[in-house]
PDB file of N, CA and C in Angstrom:
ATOM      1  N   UNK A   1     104.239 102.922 100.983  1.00  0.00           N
ATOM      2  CA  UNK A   1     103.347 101.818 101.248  1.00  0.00           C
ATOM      3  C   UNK A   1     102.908 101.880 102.713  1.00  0.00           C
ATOM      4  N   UNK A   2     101.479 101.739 102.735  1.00  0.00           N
ATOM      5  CA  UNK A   2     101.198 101.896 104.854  1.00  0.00           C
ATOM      6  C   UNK A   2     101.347 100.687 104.881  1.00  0.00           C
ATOM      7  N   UNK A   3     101.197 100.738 106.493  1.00  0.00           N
ATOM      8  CA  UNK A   3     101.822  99.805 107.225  1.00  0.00           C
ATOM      9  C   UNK A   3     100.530  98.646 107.380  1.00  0.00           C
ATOM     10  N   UNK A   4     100.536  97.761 107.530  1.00  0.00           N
ATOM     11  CA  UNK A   4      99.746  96.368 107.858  1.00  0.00           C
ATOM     12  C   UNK A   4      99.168  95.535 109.036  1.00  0.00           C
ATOM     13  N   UNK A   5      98.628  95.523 109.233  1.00  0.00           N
ATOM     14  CA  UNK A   5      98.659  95.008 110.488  1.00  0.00           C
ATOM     15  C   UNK A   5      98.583  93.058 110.549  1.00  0.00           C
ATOM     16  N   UNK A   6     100.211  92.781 110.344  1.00  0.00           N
ATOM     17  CA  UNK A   6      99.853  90.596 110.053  1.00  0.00           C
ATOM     18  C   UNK A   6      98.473  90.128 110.782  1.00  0.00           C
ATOM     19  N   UNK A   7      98.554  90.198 111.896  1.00  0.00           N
ATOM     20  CA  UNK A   7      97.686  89.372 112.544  1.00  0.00           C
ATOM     21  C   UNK A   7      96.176  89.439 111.749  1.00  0.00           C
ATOM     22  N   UNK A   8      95.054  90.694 111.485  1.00  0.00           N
ATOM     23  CA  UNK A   8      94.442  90.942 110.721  1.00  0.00           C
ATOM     24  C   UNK A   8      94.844  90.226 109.346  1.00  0.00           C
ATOM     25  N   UNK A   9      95.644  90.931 108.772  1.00  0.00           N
ATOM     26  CA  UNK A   9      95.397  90.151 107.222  1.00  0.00           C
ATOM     27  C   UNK A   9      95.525  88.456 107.700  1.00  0.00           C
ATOM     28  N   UNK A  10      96.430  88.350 108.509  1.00  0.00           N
ATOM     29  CA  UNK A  10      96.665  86.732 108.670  1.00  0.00           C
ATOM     30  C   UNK A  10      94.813  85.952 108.702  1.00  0.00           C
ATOM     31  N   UNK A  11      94.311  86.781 109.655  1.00  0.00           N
ATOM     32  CA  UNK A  11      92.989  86.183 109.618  1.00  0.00           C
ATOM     33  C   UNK A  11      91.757  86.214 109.031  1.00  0.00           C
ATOM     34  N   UNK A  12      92.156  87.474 107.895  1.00  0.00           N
ATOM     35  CA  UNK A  12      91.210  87.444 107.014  1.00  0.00           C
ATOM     36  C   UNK A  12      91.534  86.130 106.031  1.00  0.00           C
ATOM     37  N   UNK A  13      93.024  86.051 105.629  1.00  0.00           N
ATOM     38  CA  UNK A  13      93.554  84.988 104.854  1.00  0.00           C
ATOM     39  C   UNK A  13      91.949  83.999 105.110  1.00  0.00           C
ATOM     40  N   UNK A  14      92.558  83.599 106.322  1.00  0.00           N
ATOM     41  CA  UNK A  14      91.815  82.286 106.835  1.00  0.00           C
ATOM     42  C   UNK A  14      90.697  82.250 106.575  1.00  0.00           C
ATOM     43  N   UNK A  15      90.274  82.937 106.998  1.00  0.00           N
ATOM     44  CA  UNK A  15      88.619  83.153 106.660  1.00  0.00           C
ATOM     45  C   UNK A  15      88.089  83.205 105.517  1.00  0.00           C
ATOM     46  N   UNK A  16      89.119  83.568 104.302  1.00  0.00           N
ATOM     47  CA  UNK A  16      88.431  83.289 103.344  1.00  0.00           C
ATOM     48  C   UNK A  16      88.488  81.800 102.573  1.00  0.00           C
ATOM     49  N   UNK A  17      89.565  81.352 103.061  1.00  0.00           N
ATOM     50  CA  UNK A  17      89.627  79.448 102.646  1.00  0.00           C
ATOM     51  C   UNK A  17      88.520  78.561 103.078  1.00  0.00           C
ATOM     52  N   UNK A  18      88.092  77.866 102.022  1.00  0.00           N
ATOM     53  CA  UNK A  18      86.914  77.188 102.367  1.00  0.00           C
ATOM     54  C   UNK A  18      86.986  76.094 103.311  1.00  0.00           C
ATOM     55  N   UNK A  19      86.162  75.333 103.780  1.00  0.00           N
ATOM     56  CA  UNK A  19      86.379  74.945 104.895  1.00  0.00           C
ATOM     57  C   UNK A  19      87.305  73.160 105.077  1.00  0.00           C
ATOM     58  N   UNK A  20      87.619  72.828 103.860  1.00  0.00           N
ATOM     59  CA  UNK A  20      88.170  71.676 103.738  1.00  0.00           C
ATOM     60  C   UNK A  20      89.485  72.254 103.010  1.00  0.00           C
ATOM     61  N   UNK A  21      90.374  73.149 103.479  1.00  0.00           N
ATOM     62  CA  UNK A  21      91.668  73.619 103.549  1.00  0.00           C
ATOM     63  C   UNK A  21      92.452  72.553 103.563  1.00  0.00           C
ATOM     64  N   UNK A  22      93.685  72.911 103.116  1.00  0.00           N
ATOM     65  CA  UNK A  22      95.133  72.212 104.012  1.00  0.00           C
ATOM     66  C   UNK A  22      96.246  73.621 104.302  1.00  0.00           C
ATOM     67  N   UNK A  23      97.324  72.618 104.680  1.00  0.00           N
ATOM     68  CA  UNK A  23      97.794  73.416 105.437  1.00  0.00           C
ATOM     69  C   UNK A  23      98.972  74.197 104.022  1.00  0.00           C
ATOM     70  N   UNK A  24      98.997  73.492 102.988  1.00  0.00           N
ATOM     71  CA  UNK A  24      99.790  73.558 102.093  1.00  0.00           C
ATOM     72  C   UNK A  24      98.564  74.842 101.110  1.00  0.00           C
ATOM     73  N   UNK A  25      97.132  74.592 101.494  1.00  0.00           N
ATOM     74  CA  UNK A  25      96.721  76.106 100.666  1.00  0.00           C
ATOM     75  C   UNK A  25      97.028  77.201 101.545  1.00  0.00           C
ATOM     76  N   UNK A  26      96.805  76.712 102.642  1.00  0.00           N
ATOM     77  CA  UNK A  26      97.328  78.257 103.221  1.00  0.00           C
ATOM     78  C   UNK A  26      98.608  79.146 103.212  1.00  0.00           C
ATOM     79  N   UNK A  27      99.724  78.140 103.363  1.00  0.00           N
ATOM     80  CA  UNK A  27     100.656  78.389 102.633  1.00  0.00           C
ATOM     81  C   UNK A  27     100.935  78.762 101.430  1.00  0.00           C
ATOM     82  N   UNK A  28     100.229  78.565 100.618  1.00  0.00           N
ATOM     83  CA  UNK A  28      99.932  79.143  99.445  1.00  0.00           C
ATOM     84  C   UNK A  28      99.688  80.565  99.133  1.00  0.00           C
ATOM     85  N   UNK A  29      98.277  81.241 100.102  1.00  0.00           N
ATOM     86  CA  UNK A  29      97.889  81.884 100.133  1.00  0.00           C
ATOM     87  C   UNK A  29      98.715  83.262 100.838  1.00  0.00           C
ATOM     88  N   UNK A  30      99.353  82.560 102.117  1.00  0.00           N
ATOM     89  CA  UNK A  30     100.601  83.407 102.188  1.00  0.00           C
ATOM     90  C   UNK A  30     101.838  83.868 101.438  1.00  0.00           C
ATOM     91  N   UNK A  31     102.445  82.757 100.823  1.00  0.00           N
ATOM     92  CA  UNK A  31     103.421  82.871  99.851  1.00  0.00           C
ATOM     93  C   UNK A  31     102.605  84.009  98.344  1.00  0.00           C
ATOM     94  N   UNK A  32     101.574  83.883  98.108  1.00  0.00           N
ATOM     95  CA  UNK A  32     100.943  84.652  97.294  1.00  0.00           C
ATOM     96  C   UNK A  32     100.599  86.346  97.449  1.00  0.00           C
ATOM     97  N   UNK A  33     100.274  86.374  98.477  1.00  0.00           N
ATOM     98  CA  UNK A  33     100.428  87.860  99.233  1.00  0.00           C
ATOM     99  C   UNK A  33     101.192  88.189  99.664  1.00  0.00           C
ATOM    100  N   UNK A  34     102.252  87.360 100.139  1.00  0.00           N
ATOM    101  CA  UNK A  34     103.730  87.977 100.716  1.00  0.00           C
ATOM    102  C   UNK A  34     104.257  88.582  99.354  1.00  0.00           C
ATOM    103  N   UNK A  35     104.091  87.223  98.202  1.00  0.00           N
ATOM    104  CA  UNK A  35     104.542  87.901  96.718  1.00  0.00           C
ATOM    105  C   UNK A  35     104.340  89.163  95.548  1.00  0.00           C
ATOM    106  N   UNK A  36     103.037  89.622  95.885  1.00  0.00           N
ATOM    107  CA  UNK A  36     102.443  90.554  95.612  1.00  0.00           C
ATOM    108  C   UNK A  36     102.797  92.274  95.862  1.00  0.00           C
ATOM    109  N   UNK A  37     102.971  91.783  97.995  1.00  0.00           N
ATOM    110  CA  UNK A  37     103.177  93.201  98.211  1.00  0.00           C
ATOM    111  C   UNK A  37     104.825  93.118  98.105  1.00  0.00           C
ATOM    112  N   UNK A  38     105.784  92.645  98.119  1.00  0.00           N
ATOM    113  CA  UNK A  38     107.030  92.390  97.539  1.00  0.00           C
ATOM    114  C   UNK A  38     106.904  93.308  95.931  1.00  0.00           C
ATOM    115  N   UNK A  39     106.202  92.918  95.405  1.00  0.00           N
ATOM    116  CA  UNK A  39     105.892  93.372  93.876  1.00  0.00           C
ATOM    117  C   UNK A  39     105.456  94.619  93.862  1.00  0.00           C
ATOM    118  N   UNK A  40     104.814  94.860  94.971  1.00  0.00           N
ATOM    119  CA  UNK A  40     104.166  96.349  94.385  1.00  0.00           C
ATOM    120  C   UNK A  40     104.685  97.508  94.783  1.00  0.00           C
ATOM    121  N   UNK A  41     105.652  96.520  96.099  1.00  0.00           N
ATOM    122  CA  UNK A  41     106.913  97.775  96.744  1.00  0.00           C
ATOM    123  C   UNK A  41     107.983  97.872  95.862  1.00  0.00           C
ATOM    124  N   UNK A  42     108.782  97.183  95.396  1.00  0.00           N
ATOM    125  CA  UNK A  42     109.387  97.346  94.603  1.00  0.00           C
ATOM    126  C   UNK A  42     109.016  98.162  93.453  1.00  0.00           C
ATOM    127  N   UNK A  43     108.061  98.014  92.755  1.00  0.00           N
ATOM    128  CA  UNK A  43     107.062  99.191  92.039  1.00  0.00           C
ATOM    129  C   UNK A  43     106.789 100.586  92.127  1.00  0.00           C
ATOM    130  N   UNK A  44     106.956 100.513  93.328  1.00  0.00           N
ATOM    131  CA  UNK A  44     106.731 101.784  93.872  1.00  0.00           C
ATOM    132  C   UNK A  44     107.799 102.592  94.489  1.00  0.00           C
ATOM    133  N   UNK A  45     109.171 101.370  94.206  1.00  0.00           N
ATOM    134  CA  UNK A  45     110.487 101.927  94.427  1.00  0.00           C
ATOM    135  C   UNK A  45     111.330 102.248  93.360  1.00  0.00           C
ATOM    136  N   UNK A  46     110.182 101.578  91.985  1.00  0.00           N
ATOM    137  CA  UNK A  46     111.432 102.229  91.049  1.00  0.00           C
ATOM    138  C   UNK A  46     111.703 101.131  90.837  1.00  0.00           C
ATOM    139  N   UNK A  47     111.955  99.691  91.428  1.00  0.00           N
ATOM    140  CA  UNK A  47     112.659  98.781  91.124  1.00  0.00           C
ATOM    141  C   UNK A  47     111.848  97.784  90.169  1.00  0.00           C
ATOM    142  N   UNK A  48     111.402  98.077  88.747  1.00  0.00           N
ATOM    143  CA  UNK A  48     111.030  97.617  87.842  1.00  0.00           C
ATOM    144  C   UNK A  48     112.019  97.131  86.271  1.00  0.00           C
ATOM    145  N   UNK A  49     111.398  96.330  85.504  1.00  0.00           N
ATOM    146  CA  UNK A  49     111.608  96.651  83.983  1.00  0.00           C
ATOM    147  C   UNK A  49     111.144  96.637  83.165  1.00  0.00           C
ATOM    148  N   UNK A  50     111.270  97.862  82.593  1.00  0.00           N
ATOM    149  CA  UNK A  50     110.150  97.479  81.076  1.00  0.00           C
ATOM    150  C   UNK A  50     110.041  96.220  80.203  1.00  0.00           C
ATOM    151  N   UNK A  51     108.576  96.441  79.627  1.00  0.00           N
ATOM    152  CA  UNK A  51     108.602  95.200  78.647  1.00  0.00           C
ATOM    153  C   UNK A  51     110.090  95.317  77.572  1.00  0.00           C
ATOM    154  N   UNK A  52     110.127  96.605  77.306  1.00  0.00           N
ATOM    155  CA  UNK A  52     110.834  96.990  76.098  1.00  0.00           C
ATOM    156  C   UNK A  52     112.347  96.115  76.514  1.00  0.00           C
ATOM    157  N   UNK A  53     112.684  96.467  77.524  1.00  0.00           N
ATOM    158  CA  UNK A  53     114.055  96.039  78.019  1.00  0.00           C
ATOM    159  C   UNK A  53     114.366  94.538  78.466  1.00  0.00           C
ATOM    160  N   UNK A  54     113.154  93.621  78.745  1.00  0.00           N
ATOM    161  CA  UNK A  54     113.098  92.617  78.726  1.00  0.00           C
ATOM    162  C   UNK A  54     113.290  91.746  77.200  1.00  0.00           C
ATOM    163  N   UNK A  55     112.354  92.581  76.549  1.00  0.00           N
ATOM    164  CA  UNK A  55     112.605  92.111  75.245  1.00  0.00           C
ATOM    165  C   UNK A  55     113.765  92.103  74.498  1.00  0.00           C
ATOM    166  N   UNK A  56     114.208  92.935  74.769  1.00  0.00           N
ATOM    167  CA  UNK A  56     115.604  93.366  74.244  1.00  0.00           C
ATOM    168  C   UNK A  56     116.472  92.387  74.921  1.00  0.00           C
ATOM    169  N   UNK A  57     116.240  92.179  76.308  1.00  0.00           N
ATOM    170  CA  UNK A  57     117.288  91.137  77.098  1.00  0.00           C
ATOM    171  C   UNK A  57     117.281  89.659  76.337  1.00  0.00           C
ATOM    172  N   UNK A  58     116.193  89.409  76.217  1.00  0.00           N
ATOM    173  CA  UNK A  58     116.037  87.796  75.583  1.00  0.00           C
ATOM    174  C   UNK A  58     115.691  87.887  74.030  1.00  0.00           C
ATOM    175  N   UNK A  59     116.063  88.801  73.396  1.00  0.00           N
ATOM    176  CA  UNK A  59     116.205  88.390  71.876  1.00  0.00           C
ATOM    177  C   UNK A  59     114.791  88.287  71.786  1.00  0.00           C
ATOM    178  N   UNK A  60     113.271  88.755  72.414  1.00  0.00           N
ATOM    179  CA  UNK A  60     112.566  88.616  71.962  1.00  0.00           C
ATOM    180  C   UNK A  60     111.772  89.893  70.865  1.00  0.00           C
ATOM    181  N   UNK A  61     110.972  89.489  69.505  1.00  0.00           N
ATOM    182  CA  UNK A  61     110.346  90.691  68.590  1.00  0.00           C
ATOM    183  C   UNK A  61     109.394  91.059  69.326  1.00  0.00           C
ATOM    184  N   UNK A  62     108.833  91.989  69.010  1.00  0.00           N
ATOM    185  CA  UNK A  62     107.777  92.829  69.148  1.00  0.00           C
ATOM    186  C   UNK A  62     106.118  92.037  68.564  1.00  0.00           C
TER     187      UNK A  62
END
């Protein structure tokens, strides 16, 4: 995964919230992209599970 530069993404964030924000969407918007690349590193570490094995975990059919 390359590297990021916060300050940039931090201010694109911003910039794209319309202009009657709070402080709780932006937070949002962070918690949402923090969540993502969390997700896609892990992904890319291997650290996944299949549907198959999920299903299997919770008794769910096909």
């Amino acid at each position: 995964m390359k590297t990021i530069n916060i300050k940039e993404e931090a201010r694109r964030l911003v910039d794209q919230l319309p202009e009657n924000s709070t402080w709780d969407d932006l937070m949002h918007g962070i918690y949402v992209r923090q969540s993502v690349e969390k997700g896609l590193a892990d992904s890319e570490a291997g650290r996944t599970t299949s549907v198959e094995e999920v299903r299997e975990k919770f008794a769910l059919g096909k």
